[in-house]
PDB file of N, CA and C in Angstrom:
ATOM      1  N   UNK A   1     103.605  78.391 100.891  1.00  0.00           N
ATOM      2  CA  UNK A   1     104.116  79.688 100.498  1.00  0.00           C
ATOM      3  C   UNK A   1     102.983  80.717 100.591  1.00  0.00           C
ATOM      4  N   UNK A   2     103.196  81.937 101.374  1.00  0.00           N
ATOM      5  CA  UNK A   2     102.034  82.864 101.557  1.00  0.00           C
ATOM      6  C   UNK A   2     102.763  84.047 100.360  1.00  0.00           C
ATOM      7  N   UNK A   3     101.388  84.134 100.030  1.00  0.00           N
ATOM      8  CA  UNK A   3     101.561  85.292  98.600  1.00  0.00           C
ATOM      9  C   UNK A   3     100.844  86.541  99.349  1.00  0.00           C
ATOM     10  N   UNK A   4     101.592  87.697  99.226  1.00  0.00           N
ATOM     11  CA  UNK A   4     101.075  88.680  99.602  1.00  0.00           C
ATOM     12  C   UNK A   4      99.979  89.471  99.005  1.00  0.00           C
ATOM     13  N   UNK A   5      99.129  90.041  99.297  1.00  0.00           N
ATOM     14  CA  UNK A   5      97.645  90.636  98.519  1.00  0.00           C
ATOM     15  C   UNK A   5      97.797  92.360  98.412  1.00  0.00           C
ATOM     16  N   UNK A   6      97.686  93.159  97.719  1.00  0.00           N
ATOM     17  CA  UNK A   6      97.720  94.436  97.903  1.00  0.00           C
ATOM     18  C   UNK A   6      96.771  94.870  98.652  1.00  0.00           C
ATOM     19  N   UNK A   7      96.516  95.813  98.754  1.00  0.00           N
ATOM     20  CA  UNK A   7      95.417  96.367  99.908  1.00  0.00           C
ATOM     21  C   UNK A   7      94.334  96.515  98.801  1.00  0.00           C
ATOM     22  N   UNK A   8      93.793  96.652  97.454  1.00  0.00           N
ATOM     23  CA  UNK A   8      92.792  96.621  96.854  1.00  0.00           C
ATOM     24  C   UNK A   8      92.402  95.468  96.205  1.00  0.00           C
ATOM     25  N   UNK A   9      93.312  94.700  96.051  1.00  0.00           N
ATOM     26  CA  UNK A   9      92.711  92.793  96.478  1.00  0.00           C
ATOM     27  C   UNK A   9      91.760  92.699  97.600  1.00  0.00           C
ATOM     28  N   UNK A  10      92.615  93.028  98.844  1.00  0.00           N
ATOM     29  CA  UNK A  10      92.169  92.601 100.098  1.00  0.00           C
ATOM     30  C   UNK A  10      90.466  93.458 100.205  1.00  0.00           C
ATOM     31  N   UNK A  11      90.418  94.523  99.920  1.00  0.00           N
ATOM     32  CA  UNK A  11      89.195  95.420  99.701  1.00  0.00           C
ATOM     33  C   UNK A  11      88.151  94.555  98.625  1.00  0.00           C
ATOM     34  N   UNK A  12      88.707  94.313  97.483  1.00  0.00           N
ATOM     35  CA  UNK A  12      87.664  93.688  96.487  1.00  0.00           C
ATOM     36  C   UNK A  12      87.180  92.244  97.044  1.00  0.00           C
ATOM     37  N   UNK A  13      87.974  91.789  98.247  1.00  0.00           N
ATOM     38  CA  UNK A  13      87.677  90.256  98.352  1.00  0.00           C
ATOM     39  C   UNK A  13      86.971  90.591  99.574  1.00  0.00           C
ATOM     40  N   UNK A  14      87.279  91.689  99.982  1.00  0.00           N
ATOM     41  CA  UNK A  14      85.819  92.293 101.772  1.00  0.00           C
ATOM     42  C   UNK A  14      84.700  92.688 101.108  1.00  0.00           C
ATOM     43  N   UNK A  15      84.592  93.497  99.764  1.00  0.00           N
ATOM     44  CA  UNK A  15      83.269  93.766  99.757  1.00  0.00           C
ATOM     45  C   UNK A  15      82.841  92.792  98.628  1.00  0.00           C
ATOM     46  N   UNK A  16      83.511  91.139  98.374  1.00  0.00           N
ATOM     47  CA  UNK A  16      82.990  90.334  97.595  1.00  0.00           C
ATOM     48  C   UNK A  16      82.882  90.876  96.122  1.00  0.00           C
ATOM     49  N   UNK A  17      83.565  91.734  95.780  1.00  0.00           N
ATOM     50  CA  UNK A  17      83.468  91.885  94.028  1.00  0.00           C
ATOM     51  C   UNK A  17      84.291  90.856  93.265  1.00  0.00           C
ATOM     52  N   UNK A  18      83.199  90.686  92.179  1.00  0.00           N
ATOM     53  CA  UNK A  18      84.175  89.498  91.011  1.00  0.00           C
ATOM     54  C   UNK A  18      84.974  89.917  90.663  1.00  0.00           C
ATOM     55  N   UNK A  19      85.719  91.333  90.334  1.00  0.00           N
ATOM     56  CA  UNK A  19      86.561  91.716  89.760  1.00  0.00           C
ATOM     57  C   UNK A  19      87.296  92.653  90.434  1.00  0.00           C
ATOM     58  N   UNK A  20      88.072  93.011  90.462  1.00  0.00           N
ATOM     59  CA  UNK A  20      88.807  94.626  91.191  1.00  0.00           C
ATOM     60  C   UNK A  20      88.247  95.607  90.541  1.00  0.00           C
ATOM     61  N   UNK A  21      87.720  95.697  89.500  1.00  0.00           N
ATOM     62  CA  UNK A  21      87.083  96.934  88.680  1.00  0.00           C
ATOM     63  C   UNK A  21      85.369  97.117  89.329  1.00  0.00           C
ATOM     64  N   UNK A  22      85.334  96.172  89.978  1.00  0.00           N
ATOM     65  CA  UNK A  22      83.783  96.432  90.806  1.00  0.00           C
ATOM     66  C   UNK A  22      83.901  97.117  91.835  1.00  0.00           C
ATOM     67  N   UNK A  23      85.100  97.472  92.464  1.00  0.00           N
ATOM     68  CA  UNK A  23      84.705  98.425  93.156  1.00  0.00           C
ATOM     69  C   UNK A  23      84.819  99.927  93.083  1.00  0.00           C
ATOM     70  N   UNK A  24      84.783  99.931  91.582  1.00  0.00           N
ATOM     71  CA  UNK A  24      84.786 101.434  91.021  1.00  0.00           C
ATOM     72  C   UNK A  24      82.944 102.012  91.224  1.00  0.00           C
ATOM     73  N   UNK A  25      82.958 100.710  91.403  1.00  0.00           N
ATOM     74  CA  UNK A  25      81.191 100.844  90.978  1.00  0.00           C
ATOM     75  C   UNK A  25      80.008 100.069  92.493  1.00  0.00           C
ATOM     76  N   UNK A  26      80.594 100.647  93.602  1.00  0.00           N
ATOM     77  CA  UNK A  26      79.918 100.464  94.542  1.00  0.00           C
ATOM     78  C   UNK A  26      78.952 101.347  94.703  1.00  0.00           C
ATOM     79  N   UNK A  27      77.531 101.075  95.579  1.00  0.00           N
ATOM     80  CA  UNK A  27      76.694 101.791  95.599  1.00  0.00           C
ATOM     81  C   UNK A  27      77.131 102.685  97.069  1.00  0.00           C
ATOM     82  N   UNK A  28      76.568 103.667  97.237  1.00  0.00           N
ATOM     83  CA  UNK A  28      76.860 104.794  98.226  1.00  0.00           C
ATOM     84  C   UNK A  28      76.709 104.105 100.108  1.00  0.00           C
ATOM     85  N   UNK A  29      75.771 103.514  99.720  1.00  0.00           N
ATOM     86  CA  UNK A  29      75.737 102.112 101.339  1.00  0.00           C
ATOM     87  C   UNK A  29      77.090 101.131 101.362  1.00  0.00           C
ATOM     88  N   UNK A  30      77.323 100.829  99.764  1.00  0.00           N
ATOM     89  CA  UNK A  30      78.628 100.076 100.317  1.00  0.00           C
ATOM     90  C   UNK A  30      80.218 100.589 100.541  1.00  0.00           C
ATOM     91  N   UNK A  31      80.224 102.007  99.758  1.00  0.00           N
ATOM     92  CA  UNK A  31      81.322 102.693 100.346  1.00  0.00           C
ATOM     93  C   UNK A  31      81.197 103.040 101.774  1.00  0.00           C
ATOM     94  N   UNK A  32      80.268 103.508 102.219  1.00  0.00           N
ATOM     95  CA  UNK A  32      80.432 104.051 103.376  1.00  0.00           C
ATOM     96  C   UNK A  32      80.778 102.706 104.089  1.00  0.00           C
ATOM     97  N   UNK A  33      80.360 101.201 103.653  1.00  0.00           N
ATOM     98  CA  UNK A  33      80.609 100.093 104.893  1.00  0.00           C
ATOM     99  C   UNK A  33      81.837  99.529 104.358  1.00  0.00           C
ATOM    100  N   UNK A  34      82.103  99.998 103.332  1.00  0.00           N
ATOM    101  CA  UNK A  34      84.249 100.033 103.006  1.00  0.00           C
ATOM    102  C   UNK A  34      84.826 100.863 104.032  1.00  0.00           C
ATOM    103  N   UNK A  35      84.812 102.157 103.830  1.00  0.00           N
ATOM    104  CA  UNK A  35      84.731 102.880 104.563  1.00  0.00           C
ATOM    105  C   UNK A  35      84.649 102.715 106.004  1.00  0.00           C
ATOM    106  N   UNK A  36      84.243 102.116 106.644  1.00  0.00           N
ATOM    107  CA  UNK A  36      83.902 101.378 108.129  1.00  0.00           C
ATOM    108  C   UNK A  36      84.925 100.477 108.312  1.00  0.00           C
ATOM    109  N   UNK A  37      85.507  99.766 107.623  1.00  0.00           N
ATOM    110  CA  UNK A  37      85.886  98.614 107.447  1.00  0.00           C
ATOM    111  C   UNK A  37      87.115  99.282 107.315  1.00  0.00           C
ATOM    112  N   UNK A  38      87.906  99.930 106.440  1.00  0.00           N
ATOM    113  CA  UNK A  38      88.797 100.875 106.608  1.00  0.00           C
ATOM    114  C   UNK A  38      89.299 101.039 107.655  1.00  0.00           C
ATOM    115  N   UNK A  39      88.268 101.683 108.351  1.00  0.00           N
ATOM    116  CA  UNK A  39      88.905 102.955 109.188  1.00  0.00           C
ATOM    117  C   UNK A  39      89.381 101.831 110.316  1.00  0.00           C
ATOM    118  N   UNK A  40      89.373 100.236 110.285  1.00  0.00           N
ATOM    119  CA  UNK A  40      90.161  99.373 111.913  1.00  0.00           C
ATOM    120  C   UNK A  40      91.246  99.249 110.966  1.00  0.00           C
ATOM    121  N   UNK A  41      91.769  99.085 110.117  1.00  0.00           N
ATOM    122  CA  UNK A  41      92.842  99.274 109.581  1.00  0.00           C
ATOM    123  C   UNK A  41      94.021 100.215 110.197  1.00  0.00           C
ATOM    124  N   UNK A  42      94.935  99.979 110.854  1.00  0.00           N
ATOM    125  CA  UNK A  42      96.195 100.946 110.877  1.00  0.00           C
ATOM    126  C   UNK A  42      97.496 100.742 109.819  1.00  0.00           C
ATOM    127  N   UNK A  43      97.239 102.142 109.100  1.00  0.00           N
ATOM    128  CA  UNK A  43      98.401 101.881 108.167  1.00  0.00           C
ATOM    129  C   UNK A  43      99.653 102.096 108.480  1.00  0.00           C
ATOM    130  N   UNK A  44     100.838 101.242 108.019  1.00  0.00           N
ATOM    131  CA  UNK A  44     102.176 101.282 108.476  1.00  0.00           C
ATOM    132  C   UNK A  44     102.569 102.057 107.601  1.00  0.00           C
ATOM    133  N   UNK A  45     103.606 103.267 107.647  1.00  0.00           N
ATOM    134  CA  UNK A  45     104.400 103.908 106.477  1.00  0.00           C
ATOM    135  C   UNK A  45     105.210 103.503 105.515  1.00  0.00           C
ATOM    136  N   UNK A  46     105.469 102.448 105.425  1.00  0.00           N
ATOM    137  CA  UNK A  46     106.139 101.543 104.419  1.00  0.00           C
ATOM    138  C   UNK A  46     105.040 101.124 103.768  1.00  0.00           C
ATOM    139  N   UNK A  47     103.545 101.230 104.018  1.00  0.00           N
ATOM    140  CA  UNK A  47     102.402 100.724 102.903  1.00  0.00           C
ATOM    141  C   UNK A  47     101.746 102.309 102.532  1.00  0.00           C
ATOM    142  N   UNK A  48     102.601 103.435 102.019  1.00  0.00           N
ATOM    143  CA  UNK A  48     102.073 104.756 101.988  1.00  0.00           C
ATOM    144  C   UNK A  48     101.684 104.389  99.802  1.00  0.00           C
ATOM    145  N   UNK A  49     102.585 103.497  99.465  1.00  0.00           N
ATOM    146  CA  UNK A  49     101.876 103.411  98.069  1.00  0.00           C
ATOM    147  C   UNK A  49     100.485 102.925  97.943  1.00  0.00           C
ATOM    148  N   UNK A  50     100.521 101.633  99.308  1.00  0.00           N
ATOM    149  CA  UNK A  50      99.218 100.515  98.892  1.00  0.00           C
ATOM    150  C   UNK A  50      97.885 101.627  99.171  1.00  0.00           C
ATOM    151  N   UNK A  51      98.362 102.652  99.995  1.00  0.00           N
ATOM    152  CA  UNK A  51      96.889 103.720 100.476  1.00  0.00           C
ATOM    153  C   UNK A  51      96.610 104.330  99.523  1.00  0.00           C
ATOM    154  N   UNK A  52      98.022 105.216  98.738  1.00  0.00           N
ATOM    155  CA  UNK A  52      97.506 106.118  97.937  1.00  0.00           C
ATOM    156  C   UNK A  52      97.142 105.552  96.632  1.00  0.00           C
ATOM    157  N   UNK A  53      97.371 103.814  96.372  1.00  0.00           N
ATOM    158  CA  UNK A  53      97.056 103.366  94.693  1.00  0.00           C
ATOM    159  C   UNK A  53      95.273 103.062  95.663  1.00  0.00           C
ATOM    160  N   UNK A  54      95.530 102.768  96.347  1.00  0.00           N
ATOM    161  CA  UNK A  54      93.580 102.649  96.827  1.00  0.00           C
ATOM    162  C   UNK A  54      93.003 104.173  96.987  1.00  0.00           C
ATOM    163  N   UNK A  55      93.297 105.302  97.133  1.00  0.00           N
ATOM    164  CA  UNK A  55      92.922 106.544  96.861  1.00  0.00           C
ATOM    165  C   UNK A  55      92.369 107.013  95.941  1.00  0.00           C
ATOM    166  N   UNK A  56      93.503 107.176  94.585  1.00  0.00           N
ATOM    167  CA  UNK A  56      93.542 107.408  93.675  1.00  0.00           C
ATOM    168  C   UNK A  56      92.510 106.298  92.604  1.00  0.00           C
ATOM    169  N   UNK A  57      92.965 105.149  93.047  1.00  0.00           N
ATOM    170  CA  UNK A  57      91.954 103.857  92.192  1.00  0.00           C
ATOM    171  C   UNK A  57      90.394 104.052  92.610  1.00  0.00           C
ATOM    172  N   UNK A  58      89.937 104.456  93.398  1.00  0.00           N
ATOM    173  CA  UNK A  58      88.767 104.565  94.463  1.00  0.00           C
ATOM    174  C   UNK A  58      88.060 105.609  94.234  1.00  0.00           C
ATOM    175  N   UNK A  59      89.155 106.718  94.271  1.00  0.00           N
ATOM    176  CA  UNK A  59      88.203 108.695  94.238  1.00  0.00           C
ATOM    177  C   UNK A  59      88.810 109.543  93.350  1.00  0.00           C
ATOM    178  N   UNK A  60      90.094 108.819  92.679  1.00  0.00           N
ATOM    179  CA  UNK A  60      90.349 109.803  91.671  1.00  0.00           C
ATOM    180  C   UNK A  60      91.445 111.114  92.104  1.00  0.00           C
ATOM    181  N   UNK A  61      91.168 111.018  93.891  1.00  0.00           N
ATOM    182  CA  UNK A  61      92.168 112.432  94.469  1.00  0.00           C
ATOM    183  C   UNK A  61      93.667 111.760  94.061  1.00  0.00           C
ATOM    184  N   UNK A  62      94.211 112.997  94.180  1.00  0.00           N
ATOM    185  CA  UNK A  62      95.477 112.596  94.334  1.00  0.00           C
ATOM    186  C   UNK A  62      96.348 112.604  95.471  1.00  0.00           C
ATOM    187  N   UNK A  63      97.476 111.745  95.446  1.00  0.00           N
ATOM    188  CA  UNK A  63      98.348 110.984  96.136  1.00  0.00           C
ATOM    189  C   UNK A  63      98.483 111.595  97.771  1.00  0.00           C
ATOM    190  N   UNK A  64      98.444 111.198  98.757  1.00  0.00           N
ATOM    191  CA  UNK A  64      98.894 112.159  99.975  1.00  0.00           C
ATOM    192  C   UNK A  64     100.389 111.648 100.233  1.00  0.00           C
ATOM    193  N   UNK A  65     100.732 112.685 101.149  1.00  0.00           N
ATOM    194  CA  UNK A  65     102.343 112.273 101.932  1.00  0.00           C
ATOM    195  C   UNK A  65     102.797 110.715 102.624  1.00  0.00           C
ATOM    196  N   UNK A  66     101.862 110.689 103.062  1.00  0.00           N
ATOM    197  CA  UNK A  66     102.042 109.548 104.531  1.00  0.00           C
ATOM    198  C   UNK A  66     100.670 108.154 103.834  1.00  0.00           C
ATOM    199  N   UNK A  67     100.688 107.239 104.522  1.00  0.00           N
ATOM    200  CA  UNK A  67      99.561 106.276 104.550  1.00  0.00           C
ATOM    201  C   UNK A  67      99.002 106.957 105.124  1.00  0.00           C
ATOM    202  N   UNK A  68      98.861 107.718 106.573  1.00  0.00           N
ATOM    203  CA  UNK A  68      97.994 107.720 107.837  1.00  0.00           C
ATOM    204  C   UNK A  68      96.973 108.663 107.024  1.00  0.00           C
ATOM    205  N   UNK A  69      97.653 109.603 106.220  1.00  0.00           N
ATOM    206  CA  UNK A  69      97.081 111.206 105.416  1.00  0.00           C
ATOM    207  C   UNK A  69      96.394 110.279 104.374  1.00  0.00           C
ATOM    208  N   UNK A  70      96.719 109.682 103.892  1.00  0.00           N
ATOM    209  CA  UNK A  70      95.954 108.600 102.406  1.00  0.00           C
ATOM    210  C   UNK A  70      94.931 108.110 102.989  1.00  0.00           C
ATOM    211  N   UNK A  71      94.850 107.276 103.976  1.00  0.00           N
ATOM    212  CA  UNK A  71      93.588 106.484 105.118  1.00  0.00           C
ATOM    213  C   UNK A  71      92.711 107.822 105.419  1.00  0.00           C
ATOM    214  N   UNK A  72      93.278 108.976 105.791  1.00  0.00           N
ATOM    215  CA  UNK A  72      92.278 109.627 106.013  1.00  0.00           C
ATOM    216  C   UNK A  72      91.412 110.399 105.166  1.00  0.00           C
ATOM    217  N   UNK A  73      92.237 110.885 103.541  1.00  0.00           N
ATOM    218  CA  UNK A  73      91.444 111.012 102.738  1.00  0.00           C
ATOM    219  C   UNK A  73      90.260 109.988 102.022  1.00  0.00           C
ATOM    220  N   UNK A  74      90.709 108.964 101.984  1.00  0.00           N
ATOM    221  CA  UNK A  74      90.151 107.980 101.367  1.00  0.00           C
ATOM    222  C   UNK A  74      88.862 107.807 102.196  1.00  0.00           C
ATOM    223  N   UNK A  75      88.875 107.527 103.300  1.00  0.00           N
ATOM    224  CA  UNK A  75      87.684 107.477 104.574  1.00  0.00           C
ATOM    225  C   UNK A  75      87.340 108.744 104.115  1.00  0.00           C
ATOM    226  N   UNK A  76      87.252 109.843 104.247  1.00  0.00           N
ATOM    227  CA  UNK A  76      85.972 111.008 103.845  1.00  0.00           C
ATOM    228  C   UNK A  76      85.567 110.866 102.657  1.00  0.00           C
ATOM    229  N   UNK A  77      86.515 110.983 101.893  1.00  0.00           N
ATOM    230  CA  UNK A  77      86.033 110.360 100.289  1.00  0.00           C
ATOM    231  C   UNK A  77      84.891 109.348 100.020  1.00  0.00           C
ATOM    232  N   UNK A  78      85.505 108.384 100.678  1.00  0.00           N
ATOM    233  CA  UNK A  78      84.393 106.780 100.684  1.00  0.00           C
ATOM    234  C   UNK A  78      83.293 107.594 101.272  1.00  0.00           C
ATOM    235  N   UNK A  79      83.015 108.352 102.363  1.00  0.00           N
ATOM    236  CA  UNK A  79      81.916 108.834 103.156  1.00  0.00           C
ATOM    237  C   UNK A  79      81.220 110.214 102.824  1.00  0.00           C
ATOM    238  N   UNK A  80      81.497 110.526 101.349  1.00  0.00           N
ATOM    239  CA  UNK A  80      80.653 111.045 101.100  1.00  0.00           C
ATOM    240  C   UNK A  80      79.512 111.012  99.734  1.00  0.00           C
ATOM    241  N   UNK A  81      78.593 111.812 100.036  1.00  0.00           N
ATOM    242  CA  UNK A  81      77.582 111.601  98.764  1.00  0.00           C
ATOM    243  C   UNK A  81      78.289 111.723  97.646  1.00  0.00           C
ATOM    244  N   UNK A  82      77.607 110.515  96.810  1.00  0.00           N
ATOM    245  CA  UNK A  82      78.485 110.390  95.296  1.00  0.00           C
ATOM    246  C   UNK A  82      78.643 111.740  94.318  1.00  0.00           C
ATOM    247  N   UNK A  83      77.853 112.961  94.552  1.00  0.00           N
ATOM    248  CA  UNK A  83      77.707 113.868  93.676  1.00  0.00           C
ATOM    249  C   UNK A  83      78.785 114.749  94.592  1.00  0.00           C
ATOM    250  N   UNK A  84      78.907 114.722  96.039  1.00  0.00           N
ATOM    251  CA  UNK A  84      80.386 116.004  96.183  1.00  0.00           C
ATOM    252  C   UNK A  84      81.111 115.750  95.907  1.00  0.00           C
ATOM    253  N   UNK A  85      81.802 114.377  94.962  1.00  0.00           N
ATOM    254  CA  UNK A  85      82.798 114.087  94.701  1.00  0.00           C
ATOM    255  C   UNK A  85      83.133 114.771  93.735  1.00  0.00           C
TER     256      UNK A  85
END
């Protein structure tokens, strides 16, 4: 039986955190290589929640329209210095 993973499982188990709450607390080298890692990702529009609960869980912005609009906030977000946030 395959159990499905949300997309911030699948993120906490790429950048190896013990917990899902560790990746509130990545250092600025490892967002940006989330971030990298991200961006081969193509999101389908039927996963427009799994982008925007990784958005919002991640940077705090709020929600976009589409996945494709969520992937792309989230990627500048992840890619920038921790203080323009």
């Amino acid at each position: 039986m395959m159990v499905e993973q949300s997309l911030l499982d699948l993120l906490s188990i790429q950048m190896k955190c013990e917990y899902l709450s560790d990746l509130r607390f990545l250092s600025q080298e490892q967002r940006r290589y989330l971030a990298q890692r991200l961006d081969r990702l193509t999101p389908r529009e039927e996963d427009v929640r799994e982008w925007n609960d990784a958005l919002i869980y991640l940077t705090g912005a709020s929600p976009e329209d589409t996945a494709q609009a969520a992937k792309a906030r989230l990627l500048y977000l992840l890619s920038q210095p921790c203080e323009a946030r």
